[in-house]
PDB file of N, CA and C in Angstrom:
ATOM      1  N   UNK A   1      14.714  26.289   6.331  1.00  0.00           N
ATOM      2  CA  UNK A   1      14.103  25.508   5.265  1.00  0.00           C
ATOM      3  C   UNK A   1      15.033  24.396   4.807  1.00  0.00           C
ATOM      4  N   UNK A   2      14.398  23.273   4.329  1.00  0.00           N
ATOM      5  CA  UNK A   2      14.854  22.534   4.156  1.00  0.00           C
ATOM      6  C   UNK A   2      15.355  22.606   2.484  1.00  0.00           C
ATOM      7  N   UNK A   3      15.223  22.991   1.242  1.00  0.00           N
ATOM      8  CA  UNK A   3      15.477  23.395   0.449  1.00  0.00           C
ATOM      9  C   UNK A   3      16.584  23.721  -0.144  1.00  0.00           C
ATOM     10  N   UNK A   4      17.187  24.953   0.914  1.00  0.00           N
ATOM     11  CA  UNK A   4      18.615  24.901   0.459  1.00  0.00           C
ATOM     12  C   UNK A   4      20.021  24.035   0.799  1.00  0.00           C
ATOM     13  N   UNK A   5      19.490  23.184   1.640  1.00  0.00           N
ATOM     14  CA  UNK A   5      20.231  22.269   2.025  1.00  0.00           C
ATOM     15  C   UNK A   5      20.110  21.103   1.339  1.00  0.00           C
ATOM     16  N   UNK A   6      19.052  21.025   0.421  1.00  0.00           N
ATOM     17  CA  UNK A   6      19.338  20.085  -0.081  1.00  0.00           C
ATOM     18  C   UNK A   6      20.019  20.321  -1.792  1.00  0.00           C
ATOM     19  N   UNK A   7      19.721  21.546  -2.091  1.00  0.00           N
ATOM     20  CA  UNK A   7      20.537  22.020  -3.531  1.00  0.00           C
ATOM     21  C   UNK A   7      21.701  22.290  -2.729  1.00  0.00           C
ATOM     22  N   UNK A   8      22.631  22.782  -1.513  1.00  0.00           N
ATOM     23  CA  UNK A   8      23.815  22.472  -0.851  1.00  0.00           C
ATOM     24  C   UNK A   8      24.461  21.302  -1.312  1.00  0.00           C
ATOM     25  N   UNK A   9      23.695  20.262  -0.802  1.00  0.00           N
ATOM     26  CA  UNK A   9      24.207  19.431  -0.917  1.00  0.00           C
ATOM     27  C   UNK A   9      24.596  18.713  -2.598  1.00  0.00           C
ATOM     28  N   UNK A  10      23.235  18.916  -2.838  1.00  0.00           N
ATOM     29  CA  UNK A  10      23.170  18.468  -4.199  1.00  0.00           C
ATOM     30  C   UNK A  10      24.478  18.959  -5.846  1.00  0.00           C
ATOM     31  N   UNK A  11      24.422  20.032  -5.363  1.00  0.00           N
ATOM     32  CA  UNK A  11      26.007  20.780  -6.191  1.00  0.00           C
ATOM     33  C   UNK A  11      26.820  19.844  -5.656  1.00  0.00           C
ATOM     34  N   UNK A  12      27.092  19.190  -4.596  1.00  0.00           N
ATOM     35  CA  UNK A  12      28.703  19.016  -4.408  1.00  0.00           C
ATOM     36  C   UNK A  12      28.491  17.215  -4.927  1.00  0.00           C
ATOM     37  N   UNK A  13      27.213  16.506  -5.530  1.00  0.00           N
ATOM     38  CA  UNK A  13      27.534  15.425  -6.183  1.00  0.00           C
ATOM     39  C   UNK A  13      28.058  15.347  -7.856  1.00  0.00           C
ATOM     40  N   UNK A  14      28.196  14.183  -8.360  1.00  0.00           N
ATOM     41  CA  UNK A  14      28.865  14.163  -9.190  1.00  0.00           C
ATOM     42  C   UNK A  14      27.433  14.358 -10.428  1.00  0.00           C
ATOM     43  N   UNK A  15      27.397  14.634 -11.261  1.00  0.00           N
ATOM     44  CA  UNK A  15      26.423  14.938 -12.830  1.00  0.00           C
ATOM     45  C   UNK A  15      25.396  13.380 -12.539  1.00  0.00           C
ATOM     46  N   UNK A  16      26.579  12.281 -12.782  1.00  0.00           N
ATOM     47  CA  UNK A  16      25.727  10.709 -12.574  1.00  0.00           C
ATOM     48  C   UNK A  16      24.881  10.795 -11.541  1.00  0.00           C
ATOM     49  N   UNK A  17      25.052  11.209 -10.500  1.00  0.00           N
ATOM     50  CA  UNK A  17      24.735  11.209  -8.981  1.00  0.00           C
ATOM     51  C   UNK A  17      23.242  12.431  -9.240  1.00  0.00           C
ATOM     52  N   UNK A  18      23.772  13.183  -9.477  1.00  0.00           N
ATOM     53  CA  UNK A  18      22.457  13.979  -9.831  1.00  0.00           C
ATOM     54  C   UNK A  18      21.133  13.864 -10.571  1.00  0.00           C
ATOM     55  N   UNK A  19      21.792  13.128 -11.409  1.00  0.00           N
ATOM     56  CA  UNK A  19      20.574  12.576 -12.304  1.00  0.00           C
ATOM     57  C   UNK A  19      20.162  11.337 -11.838  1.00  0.00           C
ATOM     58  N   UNK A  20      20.738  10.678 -10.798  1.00  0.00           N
ATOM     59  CA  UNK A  20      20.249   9.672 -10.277  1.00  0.00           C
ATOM     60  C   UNK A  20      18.946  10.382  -9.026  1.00  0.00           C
ATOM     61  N   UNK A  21      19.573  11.296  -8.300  1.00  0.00           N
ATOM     62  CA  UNK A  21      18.432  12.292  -7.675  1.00  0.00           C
ATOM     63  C   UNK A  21      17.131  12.726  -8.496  1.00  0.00           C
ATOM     64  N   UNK A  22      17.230  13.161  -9.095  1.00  0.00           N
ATOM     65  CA  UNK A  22      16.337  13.632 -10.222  1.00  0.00           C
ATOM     66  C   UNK A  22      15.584  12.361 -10.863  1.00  0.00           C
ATOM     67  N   UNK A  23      15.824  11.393 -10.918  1.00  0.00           N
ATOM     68  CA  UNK A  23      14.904   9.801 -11.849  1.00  0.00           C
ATOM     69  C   UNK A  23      14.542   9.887 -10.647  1.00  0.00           C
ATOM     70  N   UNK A  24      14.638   9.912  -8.591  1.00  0.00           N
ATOM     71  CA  UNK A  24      14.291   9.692  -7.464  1.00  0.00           C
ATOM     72  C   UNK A  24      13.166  10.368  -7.340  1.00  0.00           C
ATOM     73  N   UNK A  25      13.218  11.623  -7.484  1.00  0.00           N
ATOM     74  CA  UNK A  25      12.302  12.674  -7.004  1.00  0.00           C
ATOM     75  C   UNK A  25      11.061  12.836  -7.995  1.00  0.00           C
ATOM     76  N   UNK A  26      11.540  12.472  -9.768  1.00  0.00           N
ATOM     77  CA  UNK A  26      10.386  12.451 -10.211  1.00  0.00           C
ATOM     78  C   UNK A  26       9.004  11.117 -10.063  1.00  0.00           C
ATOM     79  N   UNK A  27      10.518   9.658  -9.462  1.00  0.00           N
ATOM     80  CA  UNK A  27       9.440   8.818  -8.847  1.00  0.00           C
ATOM     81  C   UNK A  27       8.531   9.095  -7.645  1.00  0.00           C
ATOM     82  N   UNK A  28       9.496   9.845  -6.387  1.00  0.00           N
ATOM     83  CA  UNK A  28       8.206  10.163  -5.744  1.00  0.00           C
ATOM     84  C   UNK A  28       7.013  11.181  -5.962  1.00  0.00           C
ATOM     85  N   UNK A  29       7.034  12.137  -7.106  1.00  0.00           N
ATOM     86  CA  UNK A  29       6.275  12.633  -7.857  1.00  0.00           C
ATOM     87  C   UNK A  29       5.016  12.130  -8.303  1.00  0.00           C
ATOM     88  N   UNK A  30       5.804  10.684  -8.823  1.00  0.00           N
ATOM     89  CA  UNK A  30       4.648  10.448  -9.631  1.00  0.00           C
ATOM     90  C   UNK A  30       3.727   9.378  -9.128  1.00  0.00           C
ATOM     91  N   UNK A  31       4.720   9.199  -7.594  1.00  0.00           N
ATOM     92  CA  UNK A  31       4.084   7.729  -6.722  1.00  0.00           C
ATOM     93  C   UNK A  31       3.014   8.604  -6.111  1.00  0.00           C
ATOM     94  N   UNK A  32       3.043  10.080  -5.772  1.00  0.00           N
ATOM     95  CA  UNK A  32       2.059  10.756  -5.275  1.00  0.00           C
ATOM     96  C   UNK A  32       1.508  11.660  -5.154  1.00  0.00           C
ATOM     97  N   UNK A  33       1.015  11.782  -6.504  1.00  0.00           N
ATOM     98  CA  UNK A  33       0.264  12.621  -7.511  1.00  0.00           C
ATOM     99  C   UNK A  33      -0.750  11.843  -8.216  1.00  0.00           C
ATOM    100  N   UNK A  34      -0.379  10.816  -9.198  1.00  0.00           N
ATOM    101  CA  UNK A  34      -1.238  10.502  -9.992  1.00  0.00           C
ATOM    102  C   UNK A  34      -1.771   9.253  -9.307  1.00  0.00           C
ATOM    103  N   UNK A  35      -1.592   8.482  -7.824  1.00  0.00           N
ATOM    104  CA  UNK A  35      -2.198   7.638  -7.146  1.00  0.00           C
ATOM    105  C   UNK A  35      -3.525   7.951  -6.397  1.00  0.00           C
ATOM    106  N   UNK A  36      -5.108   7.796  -7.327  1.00  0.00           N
ATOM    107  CA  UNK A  36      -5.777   8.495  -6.508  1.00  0.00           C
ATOM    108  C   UNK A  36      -6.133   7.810  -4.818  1.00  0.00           C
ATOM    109  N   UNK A  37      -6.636   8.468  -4.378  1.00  0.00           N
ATOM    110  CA  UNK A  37      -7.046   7.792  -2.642  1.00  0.00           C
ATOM    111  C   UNK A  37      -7.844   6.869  -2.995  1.00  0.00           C
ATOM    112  N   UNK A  38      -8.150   5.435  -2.759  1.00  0.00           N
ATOM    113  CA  UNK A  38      -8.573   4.592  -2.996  1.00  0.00           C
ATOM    114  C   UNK A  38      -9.049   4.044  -1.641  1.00  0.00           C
ATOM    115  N   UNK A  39     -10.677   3.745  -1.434  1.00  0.00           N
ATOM    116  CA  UNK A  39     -10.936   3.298  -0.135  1.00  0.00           C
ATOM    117  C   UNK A  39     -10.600   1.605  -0.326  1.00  0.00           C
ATOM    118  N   UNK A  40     -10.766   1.382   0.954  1.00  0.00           N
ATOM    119  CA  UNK A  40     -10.064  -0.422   0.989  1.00  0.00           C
ATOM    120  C   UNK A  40     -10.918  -0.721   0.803  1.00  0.00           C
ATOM    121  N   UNK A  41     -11.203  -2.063   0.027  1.00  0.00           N
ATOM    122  CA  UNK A  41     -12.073  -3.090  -0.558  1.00  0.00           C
ATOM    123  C   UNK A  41     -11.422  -4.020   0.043  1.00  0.00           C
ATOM    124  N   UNK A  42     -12.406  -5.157   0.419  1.00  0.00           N
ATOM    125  CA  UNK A  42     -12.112  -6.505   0.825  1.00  0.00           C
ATOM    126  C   UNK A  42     -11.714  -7.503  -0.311  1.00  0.00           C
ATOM    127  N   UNK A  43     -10.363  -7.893   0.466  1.00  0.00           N
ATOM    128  CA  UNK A  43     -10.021  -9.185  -0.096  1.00  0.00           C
ATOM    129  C   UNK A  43     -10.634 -10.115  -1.118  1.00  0.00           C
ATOM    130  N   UNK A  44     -10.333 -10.471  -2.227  1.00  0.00           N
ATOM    131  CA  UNK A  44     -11.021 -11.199  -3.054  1.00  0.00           C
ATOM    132  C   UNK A  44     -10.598 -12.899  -3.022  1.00  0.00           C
ATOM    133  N   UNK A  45     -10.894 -13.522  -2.443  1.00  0.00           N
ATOM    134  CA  UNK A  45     -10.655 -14.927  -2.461  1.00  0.00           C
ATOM    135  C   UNK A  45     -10.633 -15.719  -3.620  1.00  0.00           C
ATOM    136  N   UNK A  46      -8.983 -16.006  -3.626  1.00  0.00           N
ATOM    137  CA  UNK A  46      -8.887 -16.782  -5.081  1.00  0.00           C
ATOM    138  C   UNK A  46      -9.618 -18.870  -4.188  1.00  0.00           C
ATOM    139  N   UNK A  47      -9.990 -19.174  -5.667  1.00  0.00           N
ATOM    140  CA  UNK A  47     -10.905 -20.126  -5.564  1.00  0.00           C
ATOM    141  C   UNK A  47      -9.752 -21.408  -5.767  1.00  0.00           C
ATOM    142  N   UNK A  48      -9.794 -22.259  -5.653  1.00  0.00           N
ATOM    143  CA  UNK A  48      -9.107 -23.656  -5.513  1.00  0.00           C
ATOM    144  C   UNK A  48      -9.318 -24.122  -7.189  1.00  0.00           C
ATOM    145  N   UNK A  49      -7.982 -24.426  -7.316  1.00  0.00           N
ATOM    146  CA  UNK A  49      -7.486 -24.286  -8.925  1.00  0.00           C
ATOM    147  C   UNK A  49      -7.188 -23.270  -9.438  1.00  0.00           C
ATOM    148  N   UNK A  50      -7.634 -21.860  -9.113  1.00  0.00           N
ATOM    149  CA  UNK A  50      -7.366 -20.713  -9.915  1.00  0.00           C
ATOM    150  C   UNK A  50      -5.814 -20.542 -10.226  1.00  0.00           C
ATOM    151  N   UNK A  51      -5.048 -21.158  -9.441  1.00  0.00           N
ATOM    152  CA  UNK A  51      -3.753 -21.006  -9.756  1.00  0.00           C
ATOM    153  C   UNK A  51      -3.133 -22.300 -10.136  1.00  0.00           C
ATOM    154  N   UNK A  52      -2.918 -22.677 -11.482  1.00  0.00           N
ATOM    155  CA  UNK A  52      -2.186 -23.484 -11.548  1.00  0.00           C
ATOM    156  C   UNK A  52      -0.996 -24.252 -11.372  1.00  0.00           C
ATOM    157  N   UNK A  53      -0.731 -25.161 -10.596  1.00  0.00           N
ATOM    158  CA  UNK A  53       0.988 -25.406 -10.419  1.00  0.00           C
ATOM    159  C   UNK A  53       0.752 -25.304  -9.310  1.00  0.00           C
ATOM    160  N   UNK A  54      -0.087 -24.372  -8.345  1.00  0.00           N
ATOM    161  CA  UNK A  54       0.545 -24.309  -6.765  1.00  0.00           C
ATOM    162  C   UNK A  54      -0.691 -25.725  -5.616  1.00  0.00           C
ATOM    163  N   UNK A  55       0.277 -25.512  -4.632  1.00  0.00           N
ATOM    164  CA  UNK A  55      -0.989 -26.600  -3.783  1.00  0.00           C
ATOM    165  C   UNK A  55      -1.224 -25.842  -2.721  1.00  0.00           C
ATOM    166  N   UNK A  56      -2.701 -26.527  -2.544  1.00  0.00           N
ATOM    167  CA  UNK A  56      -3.927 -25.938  -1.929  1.00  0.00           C
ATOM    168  C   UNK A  56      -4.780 -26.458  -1.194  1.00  0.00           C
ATOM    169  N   UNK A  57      -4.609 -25.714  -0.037  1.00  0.00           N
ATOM    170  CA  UNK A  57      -4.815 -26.743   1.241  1.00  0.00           C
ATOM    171  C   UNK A  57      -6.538 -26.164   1.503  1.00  0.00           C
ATOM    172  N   UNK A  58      -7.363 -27.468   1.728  1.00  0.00           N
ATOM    173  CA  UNK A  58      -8.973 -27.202   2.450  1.00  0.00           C
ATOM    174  C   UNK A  58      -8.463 -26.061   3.553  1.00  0.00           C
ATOM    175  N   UNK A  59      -9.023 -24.971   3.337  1.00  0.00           N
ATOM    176  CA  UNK A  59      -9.031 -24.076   4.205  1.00  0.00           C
ATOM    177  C   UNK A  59     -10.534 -23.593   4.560  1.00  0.00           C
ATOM    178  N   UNK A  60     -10.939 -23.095   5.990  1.00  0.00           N
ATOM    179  CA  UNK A  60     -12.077 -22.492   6.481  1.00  0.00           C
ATOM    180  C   UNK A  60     -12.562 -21.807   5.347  1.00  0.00           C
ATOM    181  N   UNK A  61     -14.119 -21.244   5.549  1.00  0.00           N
ATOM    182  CA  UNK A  61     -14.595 -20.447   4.765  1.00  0.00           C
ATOM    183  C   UNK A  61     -13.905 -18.545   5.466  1.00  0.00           C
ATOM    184  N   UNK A  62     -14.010 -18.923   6.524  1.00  0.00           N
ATOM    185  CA  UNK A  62     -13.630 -17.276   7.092  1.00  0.00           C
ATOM    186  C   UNK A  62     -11.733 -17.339   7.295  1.00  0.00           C
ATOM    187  N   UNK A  63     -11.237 -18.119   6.699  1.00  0.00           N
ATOM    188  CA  UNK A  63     -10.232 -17.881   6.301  1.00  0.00           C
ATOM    189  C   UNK A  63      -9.324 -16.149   6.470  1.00  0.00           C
ATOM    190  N   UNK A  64      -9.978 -15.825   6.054  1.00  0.00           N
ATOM    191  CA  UNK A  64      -9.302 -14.805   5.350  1.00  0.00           C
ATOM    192  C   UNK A  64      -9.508 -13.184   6.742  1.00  0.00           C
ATOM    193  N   UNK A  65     -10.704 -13.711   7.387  1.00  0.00           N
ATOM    194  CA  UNK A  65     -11.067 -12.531   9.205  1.00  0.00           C
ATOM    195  C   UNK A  65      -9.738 -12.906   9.593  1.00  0.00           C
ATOM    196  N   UNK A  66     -10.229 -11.733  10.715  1.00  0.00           N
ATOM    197  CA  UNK A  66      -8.782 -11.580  11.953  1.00  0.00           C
ATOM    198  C   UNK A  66      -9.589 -12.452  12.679  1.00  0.00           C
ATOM    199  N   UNK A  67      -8.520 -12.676  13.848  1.00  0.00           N
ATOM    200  CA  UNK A  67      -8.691 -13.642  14.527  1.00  0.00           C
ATOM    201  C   UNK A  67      -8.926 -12.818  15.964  1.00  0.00           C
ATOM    202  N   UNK A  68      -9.699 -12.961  16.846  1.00  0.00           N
ATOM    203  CA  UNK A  68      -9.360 -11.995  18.332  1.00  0.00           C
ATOM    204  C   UNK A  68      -9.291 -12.904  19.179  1.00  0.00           C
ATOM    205  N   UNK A  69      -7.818 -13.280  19.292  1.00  0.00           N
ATOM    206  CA  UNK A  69      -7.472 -14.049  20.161  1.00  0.00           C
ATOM    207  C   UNK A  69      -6.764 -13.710  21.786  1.00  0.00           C
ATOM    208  N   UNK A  70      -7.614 -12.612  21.832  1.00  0.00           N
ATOM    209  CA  UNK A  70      -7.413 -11.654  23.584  1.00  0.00           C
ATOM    210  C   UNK A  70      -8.041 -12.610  24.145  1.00  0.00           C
ATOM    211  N   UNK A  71      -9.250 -13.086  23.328  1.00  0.00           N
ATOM    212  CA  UNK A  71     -10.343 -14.105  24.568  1.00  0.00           C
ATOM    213  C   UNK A  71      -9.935 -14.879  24.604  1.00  0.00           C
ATOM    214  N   UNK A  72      -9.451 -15.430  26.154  1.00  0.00           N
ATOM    215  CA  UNK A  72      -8.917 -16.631  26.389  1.00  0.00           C
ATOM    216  C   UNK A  72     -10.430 -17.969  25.711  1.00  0.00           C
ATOM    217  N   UNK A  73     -10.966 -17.243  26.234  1.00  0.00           N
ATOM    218  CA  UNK A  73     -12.060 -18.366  25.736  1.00  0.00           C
ATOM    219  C   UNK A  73     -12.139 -18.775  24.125  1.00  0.00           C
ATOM    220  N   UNK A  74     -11.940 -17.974  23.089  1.00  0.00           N
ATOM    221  CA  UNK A  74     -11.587 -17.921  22.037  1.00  0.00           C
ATOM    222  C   UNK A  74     -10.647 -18.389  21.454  1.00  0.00           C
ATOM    223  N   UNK A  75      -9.207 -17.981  21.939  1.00  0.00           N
ATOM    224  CA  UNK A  75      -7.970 -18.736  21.983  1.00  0.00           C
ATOM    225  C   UNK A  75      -7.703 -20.088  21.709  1.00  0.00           C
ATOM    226  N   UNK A  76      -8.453 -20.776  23.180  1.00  0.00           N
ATOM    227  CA  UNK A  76      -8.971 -22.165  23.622  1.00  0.00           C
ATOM    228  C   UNK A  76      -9.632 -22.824  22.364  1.00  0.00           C
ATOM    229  N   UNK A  77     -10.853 -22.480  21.855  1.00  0.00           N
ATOM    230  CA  UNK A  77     -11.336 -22.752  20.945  1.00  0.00           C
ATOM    231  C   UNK A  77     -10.408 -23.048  19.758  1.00  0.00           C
ATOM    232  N   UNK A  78      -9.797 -21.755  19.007  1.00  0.00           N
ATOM    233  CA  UNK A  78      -9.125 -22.071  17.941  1.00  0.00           C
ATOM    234  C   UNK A  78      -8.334 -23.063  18.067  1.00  0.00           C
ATOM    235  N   UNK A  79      -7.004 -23.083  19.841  1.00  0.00           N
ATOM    236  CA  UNK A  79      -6.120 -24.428  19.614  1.00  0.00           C
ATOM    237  C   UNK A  79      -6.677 -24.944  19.468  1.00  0.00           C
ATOM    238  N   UNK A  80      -8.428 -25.492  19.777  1.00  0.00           N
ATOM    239  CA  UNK A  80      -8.879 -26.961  19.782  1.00  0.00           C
ATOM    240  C   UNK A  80      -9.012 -27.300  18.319  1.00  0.00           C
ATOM    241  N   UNK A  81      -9.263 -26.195  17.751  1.00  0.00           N
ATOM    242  CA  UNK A  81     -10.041 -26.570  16.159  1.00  0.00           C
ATOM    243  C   UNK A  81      -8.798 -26.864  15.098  1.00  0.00           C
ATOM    244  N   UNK A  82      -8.014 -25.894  14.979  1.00  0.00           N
ATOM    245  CA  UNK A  82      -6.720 -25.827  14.387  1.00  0.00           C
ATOM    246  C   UNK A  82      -5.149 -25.642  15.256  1.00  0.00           C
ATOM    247  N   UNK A  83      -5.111 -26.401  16.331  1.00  0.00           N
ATOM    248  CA  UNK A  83      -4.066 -26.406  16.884  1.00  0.00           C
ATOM    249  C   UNK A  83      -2.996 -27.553  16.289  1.00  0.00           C
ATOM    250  N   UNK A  84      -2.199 -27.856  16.549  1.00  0.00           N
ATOM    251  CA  UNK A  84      -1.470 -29.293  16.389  1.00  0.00           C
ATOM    252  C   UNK A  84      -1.601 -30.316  16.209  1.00  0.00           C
ATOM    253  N   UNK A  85      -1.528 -30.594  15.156  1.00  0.00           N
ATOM    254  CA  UNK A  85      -1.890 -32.048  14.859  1.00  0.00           C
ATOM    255  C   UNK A  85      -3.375 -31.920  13.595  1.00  0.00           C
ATOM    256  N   UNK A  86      -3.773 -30.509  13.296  1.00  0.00           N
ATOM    257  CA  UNK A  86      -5.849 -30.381  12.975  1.00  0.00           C
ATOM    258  C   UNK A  86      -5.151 -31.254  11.385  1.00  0.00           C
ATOM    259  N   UNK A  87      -4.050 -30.968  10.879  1.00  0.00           N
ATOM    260  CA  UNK A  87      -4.297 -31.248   9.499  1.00  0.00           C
ATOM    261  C   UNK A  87      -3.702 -33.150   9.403  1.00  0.00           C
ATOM    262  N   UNK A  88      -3.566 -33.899  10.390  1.00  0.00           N
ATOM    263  CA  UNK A  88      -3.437 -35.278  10.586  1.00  0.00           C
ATOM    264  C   UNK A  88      -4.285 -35.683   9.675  1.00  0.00           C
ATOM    265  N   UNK A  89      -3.685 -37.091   8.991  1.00  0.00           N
ATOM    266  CA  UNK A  89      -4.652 -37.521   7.994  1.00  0.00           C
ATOM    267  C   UNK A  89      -4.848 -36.992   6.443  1.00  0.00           C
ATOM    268  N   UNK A  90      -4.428 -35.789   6.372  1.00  0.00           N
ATOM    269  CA  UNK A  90      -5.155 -34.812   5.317  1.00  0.00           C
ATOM    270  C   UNK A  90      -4.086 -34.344   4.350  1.00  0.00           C
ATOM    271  N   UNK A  91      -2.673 -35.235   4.809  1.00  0.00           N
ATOM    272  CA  UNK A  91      -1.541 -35.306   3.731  1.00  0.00           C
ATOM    273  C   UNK A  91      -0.966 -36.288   4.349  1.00  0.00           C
ATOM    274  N   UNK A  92      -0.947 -36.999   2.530  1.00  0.00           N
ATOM    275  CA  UNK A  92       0.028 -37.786   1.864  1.00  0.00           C
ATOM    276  C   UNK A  92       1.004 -37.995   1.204  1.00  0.00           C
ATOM    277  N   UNK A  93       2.009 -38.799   1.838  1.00  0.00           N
ATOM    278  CA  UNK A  93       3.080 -38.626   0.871  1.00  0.00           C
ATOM    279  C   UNK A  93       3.422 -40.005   0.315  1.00  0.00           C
ATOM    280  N   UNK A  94       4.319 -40.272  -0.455  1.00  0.00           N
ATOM    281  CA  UNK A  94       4.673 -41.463  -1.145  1.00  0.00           C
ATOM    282  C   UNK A  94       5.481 -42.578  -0.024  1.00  0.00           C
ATOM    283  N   UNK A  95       4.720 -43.698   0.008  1.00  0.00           N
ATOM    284  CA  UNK A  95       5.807 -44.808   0.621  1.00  0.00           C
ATOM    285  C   UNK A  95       7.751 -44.312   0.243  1.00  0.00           C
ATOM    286  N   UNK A  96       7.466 -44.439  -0.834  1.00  0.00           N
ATOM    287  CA  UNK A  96       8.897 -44.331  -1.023  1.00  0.00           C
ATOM    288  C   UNK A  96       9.688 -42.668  -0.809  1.00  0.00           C
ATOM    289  N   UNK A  97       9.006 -41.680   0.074  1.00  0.00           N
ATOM    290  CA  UNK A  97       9.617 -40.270  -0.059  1.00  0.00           C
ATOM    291  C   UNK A  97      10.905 -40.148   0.257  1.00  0.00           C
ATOM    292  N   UNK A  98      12.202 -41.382   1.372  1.00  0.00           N
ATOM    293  CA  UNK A  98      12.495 -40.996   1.809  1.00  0.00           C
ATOM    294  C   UNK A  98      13.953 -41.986   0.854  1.00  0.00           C
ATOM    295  N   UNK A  99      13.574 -42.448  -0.233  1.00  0.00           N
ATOM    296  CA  UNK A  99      14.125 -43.282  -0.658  1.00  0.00           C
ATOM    297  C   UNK A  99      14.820 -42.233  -1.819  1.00  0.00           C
ATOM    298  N   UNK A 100      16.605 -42.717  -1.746  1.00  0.00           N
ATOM    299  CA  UNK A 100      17.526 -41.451  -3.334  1.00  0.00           C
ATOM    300  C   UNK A 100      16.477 -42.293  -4.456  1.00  0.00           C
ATOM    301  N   UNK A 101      17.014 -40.165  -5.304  1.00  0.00           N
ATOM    302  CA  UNK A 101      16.276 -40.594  -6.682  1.00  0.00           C
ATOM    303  C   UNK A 101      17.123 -41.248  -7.473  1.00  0.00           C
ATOM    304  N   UNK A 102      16.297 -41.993  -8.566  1.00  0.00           N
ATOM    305  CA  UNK A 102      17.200 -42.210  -9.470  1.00  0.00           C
ATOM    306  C   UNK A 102      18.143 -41.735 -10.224  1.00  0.00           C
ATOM    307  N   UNK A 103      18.013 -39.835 -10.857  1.00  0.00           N
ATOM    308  CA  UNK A 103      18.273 -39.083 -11.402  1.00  0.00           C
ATOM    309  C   UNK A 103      19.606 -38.752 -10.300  1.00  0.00           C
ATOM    310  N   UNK A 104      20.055 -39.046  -8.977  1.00  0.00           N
ATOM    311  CA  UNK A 104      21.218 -38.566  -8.265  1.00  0.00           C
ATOM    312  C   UNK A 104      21.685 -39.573  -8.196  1.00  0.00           C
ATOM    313  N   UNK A 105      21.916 -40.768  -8.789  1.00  0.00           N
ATOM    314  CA  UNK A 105      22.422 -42.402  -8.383  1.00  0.00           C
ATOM    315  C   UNK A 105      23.814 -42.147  -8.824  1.00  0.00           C
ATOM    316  N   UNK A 106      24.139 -41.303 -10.134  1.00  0.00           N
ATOM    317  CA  UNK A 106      25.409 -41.182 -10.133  1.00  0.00           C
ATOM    318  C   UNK A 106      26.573 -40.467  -8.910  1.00  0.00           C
ATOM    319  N   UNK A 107      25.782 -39.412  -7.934  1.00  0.00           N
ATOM    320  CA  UNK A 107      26.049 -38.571  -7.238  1.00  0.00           C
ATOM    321  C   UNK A 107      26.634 -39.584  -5.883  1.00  0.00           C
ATOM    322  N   UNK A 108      26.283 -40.698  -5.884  1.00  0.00           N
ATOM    323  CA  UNK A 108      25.606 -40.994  -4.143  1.00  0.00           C
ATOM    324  C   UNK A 108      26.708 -42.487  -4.093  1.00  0.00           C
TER     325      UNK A 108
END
């Protein structure tokens, strides 16, 4: 059994050390006990704006499927649709991006 090897072991740490075992064991306790089984639900698609501050790229509606890209024929397809180069055009950046800021002029 595995049991007494682990109170074996457990005597020969220090009091701190023990009670650090003990805050361990009552977390996995409580990670799986009071977690009921929950069947999977699908993904909820956050909507464009829902998050403020971040950027957000036109994405597909099926976004969010697997992809089965065993079929070569399939494969083919996707490079064509979203391979290299699909998002050309569809970002902008400033004439001046590549130009120091003002705020580092003392630095430079």
């Amino acid at each position: 059994m595995i049991q007494p090897t682990i109170l074996e072991k457990l005597e020969k740490l220090p009091e701190s050390l023990q009670t650090e075992v003990l805050h361990y064991i009552e977390f996995l306790l409580e990670k799986h006990t009071t977690r009921p089984v929950q069947e999977e639900t699908p993904k909820k698609r956050r909507l464009p704006g829902s998050m403020k501050g971040t950027f957000v790229l036109p994405l597909p509606d099926n976004f969010d499927e697997s992809l089965d890209l065993t079929n070569a024929a399939a494969r083919d397809e996707y490079e064509k649709k979203y391979g290299y180069g699909s998002l050309a055009g569809k970002l902008v950046m400033s004439d001046d991006f590549d130009e120091p800021l003002e705020d580092l002029k003392d630095y430079m």
